[in-house]
C-alpha atoms as a PDB file:
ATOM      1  CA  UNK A   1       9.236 -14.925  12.752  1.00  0.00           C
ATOM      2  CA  UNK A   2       6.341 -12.805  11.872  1.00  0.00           C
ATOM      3  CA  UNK A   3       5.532  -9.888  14.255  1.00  0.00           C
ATOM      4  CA  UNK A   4       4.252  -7.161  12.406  1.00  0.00           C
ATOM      5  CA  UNK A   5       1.502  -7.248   9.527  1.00  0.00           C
ATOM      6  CA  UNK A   6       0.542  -3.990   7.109  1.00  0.00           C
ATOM      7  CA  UNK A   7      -2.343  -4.551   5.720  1.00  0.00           C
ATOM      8  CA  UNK A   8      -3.496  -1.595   3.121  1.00  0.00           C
ATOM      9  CA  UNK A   9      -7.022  -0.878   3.001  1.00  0.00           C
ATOM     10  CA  UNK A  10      -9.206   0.986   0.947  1.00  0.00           C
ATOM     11  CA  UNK A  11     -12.926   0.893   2.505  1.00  0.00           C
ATOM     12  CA  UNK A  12     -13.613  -1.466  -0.808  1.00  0.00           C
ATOM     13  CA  UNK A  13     -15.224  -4.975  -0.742  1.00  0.00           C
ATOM     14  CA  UNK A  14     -12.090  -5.690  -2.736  1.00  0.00           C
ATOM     15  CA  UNK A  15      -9.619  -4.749  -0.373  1.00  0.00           C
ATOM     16  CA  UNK A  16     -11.480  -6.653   2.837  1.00  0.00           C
ATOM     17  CA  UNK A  17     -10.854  -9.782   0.890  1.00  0.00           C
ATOM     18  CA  UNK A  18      -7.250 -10.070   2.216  1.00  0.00           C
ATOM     19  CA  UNK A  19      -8.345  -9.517   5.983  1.00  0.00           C
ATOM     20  CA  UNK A  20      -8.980 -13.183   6.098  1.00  0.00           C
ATOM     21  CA  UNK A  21      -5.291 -14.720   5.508  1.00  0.00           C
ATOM     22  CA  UNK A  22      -4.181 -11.335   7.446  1.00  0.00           C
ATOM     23  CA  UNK A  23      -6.389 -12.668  10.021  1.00  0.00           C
ATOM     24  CA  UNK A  24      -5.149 -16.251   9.710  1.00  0.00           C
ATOM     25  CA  UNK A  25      -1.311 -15.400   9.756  1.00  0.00           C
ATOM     26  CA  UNK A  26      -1.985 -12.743  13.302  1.00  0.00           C
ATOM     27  CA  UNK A  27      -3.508 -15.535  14.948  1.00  0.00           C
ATOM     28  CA  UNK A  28      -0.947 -18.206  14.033  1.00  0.00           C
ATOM     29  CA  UNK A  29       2.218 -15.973  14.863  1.00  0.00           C
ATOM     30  CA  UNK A  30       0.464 -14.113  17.123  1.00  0.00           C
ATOM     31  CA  UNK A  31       1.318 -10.984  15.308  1.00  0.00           C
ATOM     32  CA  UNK A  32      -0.024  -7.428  15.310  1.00  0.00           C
ATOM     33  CA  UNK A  33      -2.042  -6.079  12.650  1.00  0.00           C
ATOM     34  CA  UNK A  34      -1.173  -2.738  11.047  1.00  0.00           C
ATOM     35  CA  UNK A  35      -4.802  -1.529   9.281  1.00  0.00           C
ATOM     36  CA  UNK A  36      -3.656   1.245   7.078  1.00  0.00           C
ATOM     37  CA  UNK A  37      -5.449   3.594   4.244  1.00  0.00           C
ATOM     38  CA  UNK A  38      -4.177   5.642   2.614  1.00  0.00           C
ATOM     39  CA  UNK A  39      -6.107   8.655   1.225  1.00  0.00           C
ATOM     40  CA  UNK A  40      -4.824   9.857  -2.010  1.00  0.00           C
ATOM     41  CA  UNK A  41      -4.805  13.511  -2.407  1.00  0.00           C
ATOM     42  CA  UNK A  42      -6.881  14.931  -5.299  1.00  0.00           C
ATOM     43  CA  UNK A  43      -5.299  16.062  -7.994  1.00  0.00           C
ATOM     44  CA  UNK A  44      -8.069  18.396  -9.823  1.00  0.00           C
ATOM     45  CA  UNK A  45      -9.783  21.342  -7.911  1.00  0.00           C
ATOM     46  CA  UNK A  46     -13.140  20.509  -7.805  1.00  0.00           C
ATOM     47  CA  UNK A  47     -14.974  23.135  -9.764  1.00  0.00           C
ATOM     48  CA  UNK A  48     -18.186  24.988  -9.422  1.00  0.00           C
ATOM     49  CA  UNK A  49     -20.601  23.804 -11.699  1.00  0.00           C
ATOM     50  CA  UNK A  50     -24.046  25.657 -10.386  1.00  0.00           C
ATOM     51  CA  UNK A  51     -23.752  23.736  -6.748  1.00  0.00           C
ATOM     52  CA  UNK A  52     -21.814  24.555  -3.728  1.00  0.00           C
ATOM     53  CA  UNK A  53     -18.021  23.892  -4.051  1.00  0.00           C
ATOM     54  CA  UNK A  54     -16.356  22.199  -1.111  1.00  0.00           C
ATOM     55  CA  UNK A  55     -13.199  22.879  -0.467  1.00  0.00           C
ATOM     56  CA  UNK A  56     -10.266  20.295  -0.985  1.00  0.00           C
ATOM     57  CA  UNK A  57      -8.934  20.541   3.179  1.00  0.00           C
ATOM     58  CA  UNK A  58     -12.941  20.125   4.151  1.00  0.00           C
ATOM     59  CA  UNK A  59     -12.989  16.827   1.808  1.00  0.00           C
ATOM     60  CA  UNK A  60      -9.803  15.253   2.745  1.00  0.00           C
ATOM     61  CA  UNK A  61     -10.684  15.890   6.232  1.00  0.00           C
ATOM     62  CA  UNK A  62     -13.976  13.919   6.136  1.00  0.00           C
ATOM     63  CA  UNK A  63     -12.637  11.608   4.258  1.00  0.00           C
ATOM     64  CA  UNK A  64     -10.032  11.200   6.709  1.00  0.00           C
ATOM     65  CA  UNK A  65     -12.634  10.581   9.169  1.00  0.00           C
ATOM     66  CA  UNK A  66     -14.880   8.064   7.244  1.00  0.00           C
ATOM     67  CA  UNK A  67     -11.501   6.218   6.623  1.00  0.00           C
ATOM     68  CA  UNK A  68     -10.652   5.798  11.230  1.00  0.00           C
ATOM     69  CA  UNK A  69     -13.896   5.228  11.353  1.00  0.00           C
ATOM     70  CA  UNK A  70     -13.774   1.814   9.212  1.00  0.00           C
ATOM     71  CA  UNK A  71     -10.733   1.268   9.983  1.00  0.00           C
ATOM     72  CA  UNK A  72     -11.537   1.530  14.072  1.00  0.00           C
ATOM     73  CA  UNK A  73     -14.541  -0.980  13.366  1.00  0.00           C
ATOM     74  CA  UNK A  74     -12.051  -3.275  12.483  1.00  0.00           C
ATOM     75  CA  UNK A  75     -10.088  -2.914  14.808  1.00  0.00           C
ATOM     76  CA  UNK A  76     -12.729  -3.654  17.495  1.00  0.00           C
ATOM     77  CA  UNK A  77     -13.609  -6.890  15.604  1.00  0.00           C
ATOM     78  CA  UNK A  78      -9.721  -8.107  15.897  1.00  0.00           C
ATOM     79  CA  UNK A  79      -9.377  -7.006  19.033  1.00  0.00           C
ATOM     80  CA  UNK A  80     -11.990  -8.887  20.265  1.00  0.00           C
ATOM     81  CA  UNK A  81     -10.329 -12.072  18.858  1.00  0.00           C
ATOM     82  CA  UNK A  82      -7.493 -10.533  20.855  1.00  0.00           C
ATOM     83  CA  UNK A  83      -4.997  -9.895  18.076  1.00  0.00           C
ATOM     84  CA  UNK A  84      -3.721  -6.991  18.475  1.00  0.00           C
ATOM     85  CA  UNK A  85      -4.217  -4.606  15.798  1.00  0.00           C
ATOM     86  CA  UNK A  86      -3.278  -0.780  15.058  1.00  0.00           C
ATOM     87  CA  UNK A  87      -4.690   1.421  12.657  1.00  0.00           C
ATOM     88  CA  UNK A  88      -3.254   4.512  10.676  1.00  0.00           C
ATOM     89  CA  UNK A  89      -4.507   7.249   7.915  1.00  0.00           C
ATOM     90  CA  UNK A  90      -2.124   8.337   5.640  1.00  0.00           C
ATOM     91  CA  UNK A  91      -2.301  11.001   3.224  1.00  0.00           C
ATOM     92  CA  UNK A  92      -0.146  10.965  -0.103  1.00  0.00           C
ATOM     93  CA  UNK A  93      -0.234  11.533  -3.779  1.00  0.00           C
ATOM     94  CA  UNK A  94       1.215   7.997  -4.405  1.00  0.00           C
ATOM     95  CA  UNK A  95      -0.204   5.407  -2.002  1.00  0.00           C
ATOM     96  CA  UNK A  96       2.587   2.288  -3.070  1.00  0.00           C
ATOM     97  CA  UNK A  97       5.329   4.754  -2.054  1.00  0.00           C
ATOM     98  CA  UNK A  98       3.321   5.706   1.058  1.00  0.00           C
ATOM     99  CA  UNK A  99       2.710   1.438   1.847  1.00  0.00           C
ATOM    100  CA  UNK A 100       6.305   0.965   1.054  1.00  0.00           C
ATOM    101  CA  UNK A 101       7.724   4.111   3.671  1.00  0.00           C
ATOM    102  CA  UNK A 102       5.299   2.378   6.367  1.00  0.00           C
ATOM    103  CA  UNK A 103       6.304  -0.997   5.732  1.00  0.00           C
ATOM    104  CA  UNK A 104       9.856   0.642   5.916  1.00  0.00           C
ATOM    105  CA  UNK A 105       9.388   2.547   9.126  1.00  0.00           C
ATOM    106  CA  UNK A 106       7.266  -0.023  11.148  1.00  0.00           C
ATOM    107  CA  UNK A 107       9.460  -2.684  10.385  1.00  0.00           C
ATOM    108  CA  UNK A 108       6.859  -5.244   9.783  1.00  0.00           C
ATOM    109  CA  UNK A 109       7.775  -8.376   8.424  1.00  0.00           C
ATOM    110  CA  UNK A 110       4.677  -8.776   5.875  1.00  0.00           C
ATOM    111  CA  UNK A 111       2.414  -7.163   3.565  1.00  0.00           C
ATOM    112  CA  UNK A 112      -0.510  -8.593   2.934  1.00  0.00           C
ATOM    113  CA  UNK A 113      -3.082  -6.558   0.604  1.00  0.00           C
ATOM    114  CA  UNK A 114      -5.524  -7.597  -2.463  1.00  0.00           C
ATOM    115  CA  UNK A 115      -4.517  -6.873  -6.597  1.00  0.00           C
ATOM    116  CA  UNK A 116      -7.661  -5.016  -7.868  1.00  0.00           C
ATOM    117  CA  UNK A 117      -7.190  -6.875 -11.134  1.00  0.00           C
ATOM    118  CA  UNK A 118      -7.044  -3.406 -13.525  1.00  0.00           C
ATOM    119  CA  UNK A 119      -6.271  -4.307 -16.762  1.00  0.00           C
ATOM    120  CA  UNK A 120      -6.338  -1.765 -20.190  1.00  0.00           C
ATOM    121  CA  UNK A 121      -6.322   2.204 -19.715  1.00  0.00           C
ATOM    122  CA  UNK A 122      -7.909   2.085 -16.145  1.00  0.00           C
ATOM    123  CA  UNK A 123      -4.340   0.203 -14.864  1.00  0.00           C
ATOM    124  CA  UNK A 124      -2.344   3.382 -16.845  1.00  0.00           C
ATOM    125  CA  UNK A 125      -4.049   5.841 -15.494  1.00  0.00           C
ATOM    126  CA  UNK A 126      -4.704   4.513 -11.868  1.00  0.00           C
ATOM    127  CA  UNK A 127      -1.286   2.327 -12.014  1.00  0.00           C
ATOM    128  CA  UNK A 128      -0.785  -0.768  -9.849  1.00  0.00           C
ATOM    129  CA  UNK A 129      -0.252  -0.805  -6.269  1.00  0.00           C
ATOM    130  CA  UNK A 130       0.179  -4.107  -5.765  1.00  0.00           C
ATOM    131  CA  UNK A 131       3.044  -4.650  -8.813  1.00  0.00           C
ATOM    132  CA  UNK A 132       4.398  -1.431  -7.456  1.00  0.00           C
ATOM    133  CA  UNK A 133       4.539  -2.909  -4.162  1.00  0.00           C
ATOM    134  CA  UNK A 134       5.794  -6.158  -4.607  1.00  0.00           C
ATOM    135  CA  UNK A 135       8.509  -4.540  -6.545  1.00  0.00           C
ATOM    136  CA  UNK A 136       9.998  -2.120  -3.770  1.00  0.00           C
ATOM    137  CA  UNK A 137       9.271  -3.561  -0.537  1.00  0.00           C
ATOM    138  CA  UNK A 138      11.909  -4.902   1.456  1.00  0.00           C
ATOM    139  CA  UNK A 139       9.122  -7.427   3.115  1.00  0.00           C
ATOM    140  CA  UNK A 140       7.318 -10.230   2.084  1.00  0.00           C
ATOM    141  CA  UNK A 141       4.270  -9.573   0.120  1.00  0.00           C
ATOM    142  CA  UNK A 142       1.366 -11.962   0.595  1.00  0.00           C
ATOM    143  CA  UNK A 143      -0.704 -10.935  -2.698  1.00  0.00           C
ATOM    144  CA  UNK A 144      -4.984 -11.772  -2.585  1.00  0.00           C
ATOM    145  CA  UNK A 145      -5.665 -11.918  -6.520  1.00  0.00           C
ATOM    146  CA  UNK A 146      -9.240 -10.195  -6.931  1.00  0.00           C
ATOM    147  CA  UNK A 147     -10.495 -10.031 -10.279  1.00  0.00           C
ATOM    148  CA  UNK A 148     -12.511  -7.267  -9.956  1.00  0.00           C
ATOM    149  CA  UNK A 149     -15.237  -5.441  -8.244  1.00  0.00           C
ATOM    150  CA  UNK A 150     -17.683  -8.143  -9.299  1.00  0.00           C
ATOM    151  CA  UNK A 151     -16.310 -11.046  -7.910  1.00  0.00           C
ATOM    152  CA  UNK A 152     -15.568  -9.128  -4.568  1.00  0.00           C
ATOM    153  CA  UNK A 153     -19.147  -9.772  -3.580  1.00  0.00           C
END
């Protein structure tokens, strides 16, 4: 019996395009929806190039607040479709590990979440959720293939 759904976001076009079957499989099993995003620390100091310099705890921190923001907004729209939906920021250099430990510690009983379709140097360098995902978690993963940001539209 599904109970619990994770559902990573990422603010992205991309990402919204697995809210849907999320959406379909709450309302069937009347499950609850776990929204989660997870904000990836920065690796490189930003630098002063002639402009002001923000610092790194100022940036994470609004991005931390963009990121309940959208998330909150869709939690209003589920709720009002009464299904009952949480939502959680994490932060965390590597966000499948960080998917995988909430999965883990919520005990939900799916995944659902988009592949951003990376292919070439942009999947080395940025890796692959998703595969990384599918590979580790202990749940079932219900995998939305997106090509890429063009066909998100």
């Amino acid at each position: 019996m599904i109970k619990k759904i994770l559902v990573p976001l990422d603010g992205s076009k991309l990402a919204e395009k697995a809210l849907p079957y999320a959406e379909s499989f709450a309302q069937k099993y009347e499950a609850e929806l776990i929204l989660v995003w997870v904000l990836q620390h920065p690796i490189m100091v930003p630098m002063d190039y002639g402009g002001a310099v923000i610092p790194i705890d100022t940036m994470m921190a609004q991005a931390e607040n963009e990121a309940n923001d959208y998330l909150r907004k869709l939690q209003a729209k589920f709720r009002k479709q009464n299904i009952s939906t949480r939502v959680t920021v994490l932060k965390s250099h590597a966000v499948a590990e960080a998917i995988i430990d909430m999965a883990d510690q919520e005990e939900v009983d799916m995944i659902v979440k988009t592949t951003h379709g990376r292919t070439g140097p942009s999947r080395w360098i940025f890796g692959n959720v998703a595969a990384k995902v599918l590979q580790r978690a202990s749940c079932p993963i219900f995998l939305v293939r997106v090509g890429s940001a063009d066909e998100a539209g």
